[in-house]
PDB file of N, CA and C in Angstrom:
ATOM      1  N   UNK A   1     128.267 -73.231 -79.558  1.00  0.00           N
ATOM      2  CA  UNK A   1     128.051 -72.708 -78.219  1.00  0.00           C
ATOM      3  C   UNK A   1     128.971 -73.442 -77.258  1.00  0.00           C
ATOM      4  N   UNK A   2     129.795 -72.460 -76.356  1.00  0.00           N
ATOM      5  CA  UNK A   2     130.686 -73.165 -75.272  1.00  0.00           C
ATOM      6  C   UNK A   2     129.761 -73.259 -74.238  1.00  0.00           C
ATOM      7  N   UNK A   3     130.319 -74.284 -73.679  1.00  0.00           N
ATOM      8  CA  UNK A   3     129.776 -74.950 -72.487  1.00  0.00           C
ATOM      9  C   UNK A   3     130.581 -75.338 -71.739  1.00  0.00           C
ATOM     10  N   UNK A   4     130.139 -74.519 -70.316  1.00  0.00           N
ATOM     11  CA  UNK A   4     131.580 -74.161 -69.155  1.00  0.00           C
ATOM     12  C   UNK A   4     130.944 -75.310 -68.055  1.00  0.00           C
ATOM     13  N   UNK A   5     131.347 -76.401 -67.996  1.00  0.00           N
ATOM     14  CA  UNK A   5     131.144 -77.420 -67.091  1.00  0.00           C
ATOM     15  C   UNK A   5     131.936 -77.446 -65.459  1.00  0.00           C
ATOM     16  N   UNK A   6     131.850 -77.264 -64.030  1.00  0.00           N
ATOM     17  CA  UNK A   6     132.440 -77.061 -62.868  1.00  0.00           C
ATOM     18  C   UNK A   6     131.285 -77.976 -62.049  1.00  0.00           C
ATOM     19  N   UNK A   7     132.644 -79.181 -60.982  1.00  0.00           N
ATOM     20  CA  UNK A   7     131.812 -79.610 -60.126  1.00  0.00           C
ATOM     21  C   UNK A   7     132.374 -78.770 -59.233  1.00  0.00           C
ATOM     22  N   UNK A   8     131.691 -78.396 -58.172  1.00  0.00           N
ATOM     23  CA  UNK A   8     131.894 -77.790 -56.958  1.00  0.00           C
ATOM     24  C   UNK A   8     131.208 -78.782 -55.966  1.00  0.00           C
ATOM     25  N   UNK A   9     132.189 -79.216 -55.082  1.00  0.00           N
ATOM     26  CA  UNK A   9     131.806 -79.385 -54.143  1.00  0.00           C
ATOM     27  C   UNK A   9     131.941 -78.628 -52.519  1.00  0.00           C
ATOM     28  N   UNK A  10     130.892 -77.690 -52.133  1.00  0.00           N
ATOM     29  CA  UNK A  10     130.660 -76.744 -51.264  1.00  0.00           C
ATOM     30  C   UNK A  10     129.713 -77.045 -50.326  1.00  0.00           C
ATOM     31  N   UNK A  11     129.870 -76.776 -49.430  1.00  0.00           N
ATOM     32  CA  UNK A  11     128.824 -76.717 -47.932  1.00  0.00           C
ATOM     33  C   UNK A  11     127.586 -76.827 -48.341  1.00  0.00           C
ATOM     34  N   UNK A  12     127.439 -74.971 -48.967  1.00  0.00           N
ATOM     35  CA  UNK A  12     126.111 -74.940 -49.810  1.00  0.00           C
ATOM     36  C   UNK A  12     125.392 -76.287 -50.405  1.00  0.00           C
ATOM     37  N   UNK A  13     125.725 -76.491 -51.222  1.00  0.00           N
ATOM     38  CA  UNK A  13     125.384 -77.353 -52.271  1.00  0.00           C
ATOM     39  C   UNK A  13     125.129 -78.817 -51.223  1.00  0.00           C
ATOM     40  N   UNK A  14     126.140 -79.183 -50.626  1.00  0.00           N
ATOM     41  CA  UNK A  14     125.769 -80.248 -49.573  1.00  0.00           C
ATOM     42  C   UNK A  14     124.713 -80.054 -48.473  1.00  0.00           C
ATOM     43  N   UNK A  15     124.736 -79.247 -47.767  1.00  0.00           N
ATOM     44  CA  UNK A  15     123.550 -78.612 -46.954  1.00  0.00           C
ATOM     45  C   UNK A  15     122.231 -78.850 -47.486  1.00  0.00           C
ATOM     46  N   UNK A  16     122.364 -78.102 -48.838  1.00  0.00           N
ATOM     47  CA  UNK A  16     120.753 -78.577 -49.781  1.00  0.00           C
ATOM     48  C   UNK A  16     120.442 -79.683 -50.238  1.00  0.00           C
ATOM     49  N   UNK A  17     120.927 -80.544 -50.481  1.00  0.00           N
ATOM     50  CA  UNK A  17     120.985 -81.771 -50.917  1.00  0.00           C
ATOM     51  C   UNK A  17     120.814 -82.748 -49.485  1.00  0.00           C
ATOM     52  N   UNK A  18     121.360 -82.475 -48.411  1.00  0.00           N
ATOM     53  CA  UNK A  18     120.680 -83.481 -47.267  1.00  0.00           C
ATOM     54  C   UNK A  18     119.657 -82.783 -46.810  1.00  0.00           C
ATOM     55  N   UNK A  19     119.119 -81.632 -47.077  1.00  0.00           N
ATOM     56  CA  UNK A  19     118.347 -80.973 -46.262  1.00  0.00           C
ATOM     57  C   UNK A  19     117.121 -81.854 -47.350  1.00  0.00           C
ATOM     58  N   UNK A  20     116.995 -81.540 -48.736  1.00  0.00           N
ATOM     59  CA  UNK A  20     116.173 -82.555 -49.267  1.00  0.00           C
ATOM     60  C   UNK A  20     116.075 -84.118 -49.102  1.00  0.00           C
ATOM     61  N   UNK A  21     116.822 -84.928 -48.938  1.00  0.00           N
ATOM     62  CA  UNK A  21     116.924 -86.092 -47.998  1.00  0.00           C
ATOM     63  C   UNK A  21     116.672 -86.366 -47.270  1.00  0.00           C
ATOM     64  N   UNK A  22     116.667 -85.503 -46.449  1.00  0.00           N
ATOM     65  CA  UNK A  22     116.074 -85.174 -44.420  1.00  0.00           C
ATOM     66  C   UNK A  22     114.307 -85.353 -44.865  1.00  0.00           C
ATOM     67  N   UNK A  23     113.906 -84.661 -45.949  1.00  0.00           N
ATOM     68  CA  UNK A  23     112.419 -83.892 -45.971  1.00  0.00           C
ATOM     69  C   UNK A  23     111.997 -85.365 -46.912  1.00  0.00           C
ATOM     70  N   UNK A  24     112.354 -86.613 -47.065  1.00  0.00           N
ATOM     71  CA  UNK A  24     112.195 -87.654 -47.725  1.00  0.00           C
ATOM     72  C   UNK A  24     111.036 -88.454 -46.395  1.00  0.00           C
ATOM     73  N   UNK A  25     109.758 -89.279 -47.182  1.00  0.00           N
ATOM     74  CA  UNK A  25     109.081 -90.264 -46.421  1.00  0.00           C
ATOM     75  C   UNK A  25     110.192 -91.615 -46.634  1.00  0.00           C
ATOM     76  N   UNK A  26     109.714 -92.301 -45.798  1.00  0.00           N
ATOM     77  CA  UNK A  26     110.015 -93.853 -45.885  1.00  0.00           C
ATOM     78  C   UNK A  26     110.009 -94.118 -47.518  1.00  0.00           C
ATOM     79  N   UNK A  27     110.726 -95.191 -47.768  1.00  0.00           N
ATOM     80  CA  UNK A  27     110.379 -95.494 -48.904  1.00  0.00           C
ATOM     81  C   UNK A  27     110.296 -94.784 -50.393  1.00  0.00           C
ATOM     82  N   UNK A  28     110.836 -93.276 -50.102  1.00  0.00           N
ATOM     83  CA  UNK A  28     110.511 -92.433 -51.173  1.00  0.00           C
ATOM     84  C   UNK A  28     111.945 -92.379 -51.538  1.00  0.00           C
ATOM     85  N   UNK A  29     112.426 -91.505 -52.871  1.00  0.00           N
ATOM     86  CA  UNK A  29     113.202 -91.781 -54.299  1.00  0.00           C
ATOM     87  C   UNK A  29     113.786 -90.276 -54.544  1.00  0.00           C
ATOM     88  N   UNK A  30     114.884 -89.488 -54.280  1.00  0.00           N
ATOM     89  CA  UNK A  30     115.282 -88.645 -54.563  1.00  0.00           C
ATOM     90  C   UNK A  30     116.054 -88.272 -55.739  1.00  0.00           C
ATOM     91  N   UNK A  31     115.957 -87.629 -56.571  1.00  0.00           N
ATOM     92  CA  UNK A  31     116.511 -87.770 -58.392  1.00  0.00           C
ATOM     93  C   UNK A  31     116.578 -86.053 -58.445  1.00  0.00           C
ATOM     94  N   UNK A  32     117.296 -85.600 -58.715  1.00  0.00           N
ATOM     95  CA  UNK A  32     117.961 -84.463 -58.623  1.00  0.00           C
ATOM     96  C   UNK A  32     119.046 -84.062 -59.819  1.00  0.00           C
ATOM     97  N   UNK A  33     118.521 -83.122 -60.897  1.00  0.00           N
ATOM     98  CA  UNK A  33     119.162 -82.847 -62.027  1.00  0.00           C
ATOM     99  C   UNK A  33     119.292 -81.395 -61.544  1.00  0.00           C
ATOM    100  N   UNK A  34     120.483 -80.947 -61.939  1.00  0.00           N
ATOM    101  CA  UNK A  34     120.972 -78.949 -61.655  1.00  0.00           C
ATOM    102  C   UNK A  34     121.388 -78.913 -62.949  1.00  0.00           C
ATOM    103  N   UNK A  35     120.394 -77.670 -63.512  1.00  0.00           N
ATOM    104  CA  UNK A  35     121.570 -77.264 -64.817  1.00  0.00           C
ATOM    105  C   UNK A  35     120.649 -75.696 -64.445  1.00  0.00           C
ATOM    106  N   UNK A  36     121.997 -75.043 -64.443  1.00  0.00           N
ATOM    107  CA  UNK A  36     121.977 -73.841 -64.060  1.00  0.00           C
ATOM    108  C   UNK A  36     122.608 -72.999 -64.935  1.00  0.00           C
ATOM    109  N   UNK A  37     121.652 -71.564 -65.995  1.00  0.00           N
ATOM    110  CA  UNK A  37     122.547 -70.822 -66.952  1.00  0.00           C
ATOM    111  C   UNK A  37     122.586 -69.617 -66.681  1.00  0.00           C
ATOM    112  N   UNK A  38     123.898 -69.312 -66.629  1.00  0.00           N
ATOM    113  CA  UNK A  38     124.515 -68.137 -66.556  1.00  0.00           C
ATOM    114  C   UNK A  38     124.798 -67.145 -67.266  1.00  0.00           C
ATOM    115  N   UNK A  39     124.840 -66.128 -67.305  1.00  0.00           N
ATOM    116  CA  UNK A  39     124.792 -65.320 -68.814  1.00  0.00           C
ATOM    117  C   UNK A  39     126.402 -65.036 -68.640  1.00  0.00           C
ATOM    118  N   UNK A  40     127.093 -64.617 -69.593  1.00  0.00           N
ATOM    119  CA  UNK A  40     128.516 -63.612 -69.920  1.00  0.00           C
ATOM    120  C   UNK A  40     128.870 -63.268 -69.020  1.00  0.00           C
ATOM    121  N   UNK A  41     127.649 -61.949 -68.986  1.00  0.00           N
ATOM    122  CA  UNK A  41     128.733 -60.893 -68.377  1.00  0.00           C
ATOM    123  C   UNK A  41     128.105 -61.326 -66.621  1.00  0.00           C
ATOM    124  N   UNK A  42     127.647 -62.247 -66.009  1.00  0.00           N
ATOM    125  CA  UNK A  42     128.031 -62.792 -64.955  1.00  0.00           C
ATOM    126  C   UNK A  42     129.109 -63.360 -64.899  1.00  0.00           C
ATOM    127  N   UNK A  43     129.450 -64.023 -65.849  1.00  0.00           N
ATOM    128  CA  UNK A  43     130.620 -65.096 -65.168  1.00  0.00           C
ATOM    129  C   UNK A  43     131.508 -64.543 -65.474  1.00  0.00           C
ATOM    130  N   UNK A  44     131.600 -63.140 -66.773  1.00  0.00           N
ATOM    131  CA  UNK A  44     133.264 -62.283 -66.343  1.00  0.00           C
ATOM    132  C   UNK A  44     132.880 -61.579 -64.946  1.00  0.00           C
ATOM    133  N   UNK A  45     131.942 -61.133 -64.450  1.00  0.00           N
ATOM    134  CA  UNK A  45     131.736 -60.125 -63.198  1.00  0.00           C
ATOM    135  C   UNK A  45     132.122 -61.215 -61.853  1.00  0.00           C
ATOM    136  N   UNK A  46     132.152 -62.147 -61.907  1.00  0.00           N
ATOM    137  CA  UNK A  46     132.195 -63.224 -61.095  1.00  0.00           C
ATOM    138  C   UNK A  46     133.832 -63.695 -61.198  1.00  0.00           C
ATOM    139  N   UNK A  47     134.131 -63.993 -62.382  1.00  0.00           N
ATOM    140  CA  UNK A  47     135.489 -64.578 -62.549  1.00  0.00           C
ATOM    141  C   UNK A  47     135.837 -66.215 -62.015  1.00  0.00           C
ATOM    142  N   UNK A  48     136.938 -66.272 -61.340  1.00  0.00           N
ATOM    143  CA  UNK A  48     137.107 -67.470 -60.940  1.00  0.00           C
ATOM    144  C   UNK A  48     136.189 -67.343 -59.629  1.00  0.00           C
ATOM    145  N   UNK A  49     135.590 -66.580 -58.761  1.00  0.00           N
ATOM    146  CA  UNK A  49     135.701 -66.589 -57.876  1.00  0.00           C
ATOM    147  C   UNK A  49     134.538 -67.947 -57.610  1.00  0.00           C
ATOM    148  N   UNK A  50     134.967 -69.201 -56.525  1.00  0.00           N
ATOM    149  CA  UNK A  50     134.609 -70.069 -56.604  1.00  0.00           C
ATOM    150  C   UNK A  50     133.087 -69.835 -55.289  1.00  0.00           C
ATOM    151  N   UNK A  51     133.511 -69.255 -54.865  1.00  0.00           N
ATOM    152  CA  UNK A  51     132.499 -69.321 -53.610  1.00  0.00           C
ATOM    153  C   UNK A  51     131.591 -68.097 -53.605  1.00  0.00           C
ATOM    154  N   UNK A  52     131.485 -67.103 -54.834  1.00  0.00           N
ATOM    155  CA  UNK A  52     130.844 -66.213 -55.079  1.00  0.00           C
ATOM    156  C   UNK A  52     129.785 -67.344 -56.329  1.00  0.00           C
ATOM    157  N   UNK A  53     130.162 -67.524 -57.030  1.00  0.00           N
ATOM    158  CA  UNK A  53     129.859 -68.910 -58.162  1.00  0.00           C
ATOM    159  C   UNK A  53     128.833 -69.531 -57.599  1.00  0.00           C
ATOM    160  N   UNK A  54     129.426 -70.545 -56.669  1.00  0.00           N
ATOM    161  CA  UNK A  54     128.491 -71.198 -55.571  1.00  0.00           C
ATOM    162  C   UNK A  54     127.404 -70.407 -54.692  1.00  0.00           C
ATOM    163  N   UNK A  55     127.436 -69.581 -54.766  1.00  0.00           N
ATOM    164  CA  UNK A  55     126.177 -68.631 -54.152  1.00  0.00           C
ATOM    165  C   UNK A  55     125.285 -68.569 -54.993  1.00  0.00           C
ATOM    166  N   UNK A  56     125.401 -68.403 -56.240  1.00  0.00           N
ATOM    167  CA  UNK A  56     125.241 -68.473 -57.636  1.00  0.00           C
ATOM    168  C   UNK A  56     124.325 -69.166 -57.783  1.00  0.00           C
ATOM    169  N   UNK A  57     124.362 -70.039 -57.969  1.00  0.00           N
ATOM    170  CA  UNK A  57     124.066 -71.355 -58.264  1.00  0.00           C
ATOM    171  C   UNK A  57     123.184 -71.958 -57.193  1.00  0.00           C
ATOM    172  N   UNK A  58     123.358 -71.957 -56.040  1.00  0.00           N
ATOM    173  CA  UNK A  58     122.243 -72.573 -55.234  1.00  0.00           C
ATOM    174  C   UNK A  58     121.446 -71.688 -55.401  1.00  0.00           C
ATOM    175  N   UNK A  59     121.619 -70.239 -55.099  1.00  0.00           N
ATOM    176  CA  UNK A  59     120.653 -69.341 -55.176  1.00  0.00           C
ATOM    177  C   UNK A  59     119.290 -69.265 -56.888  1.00  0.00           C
ATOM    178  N   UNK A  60     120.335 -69.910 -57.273  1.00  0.00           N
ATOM    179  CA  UNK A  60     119.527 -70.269 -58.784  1.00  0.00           C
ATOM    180  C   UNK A  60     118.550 -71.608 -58.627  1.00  0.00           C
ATOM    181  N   UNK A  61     119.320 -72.586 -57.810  1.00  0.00           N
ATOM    182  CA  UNK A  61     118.457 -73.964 -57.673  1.00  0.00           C
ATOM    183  C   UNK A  61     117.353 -73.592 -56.689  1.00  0.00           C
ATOM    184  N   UNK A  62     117.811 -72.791 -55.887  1.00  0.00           N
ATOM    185  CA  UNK A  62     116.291 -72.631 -54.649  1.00  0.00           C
ATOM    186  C   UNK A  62     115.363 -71.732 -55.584  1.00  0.00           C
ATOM    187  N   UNK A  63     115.643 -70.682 -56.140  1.00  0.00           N
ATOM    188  CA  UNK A  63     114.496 -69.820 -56.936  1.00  0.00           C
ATOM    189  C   UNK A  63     113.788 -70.754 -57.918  1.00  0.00           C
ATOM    190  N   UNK A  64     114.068 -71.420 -58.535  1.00  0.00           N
ATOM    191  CA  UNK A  64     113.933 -72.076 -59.300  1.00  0.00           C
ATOM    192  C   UNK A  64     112.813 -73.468 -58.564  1.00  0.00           C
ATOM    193  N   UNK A  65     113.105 -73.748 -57.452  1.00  0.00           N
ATOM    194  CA  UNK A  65     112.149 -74.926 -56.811  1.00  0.00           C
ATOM    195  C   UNK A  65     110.650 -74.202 -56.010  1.00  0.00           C
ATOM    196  N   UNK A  66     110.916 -72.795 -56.128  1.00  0.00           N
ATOM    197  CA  UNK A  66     109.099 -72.117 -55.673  1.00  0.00           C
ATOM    198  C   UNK A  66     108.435 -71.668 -56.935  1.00  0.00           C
ATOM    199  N   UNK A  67     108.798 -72.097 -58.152  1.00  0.00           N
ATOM    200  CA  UNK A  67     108.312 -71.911 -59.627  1.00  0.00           C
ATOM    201  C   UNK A  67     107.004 -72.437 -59.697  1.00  0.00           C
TER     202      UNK A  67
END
């Protein structure tokens, strides 16, 4: 099995990540793992496109955190 590894660093992705930081008490511990899977024929329908990707993907990490 291939495994397509991309850091992106995007607004998105930064936005969510201090916005969880912001929502931190005193004293509390933020630990944050993303593994996000994509099927095929998304990522040919998608292609390179980097900021369609990144929509992607947060939109996968927020659905994923009202579980």
């Amino acid at each position: 099995e291939e495994i397509l590894s991309e850091i992106i660093f995007i607004e998105e992705i930064s936005n969510y990540i201090a916005d969880s930081i912001a929502s931190l008490e005193n004293n509390a511990i933020l630990s944050s793992t993303f593994y996000v899977k994509l099927d095929e024929a998304m990522l040919c329908a998608v292609g390179m496109n980097v900021e369609i990707m990144t929509k992607l993907i947060v939109d996968k990490i927020e659905e994923d955190d009202f579980k």
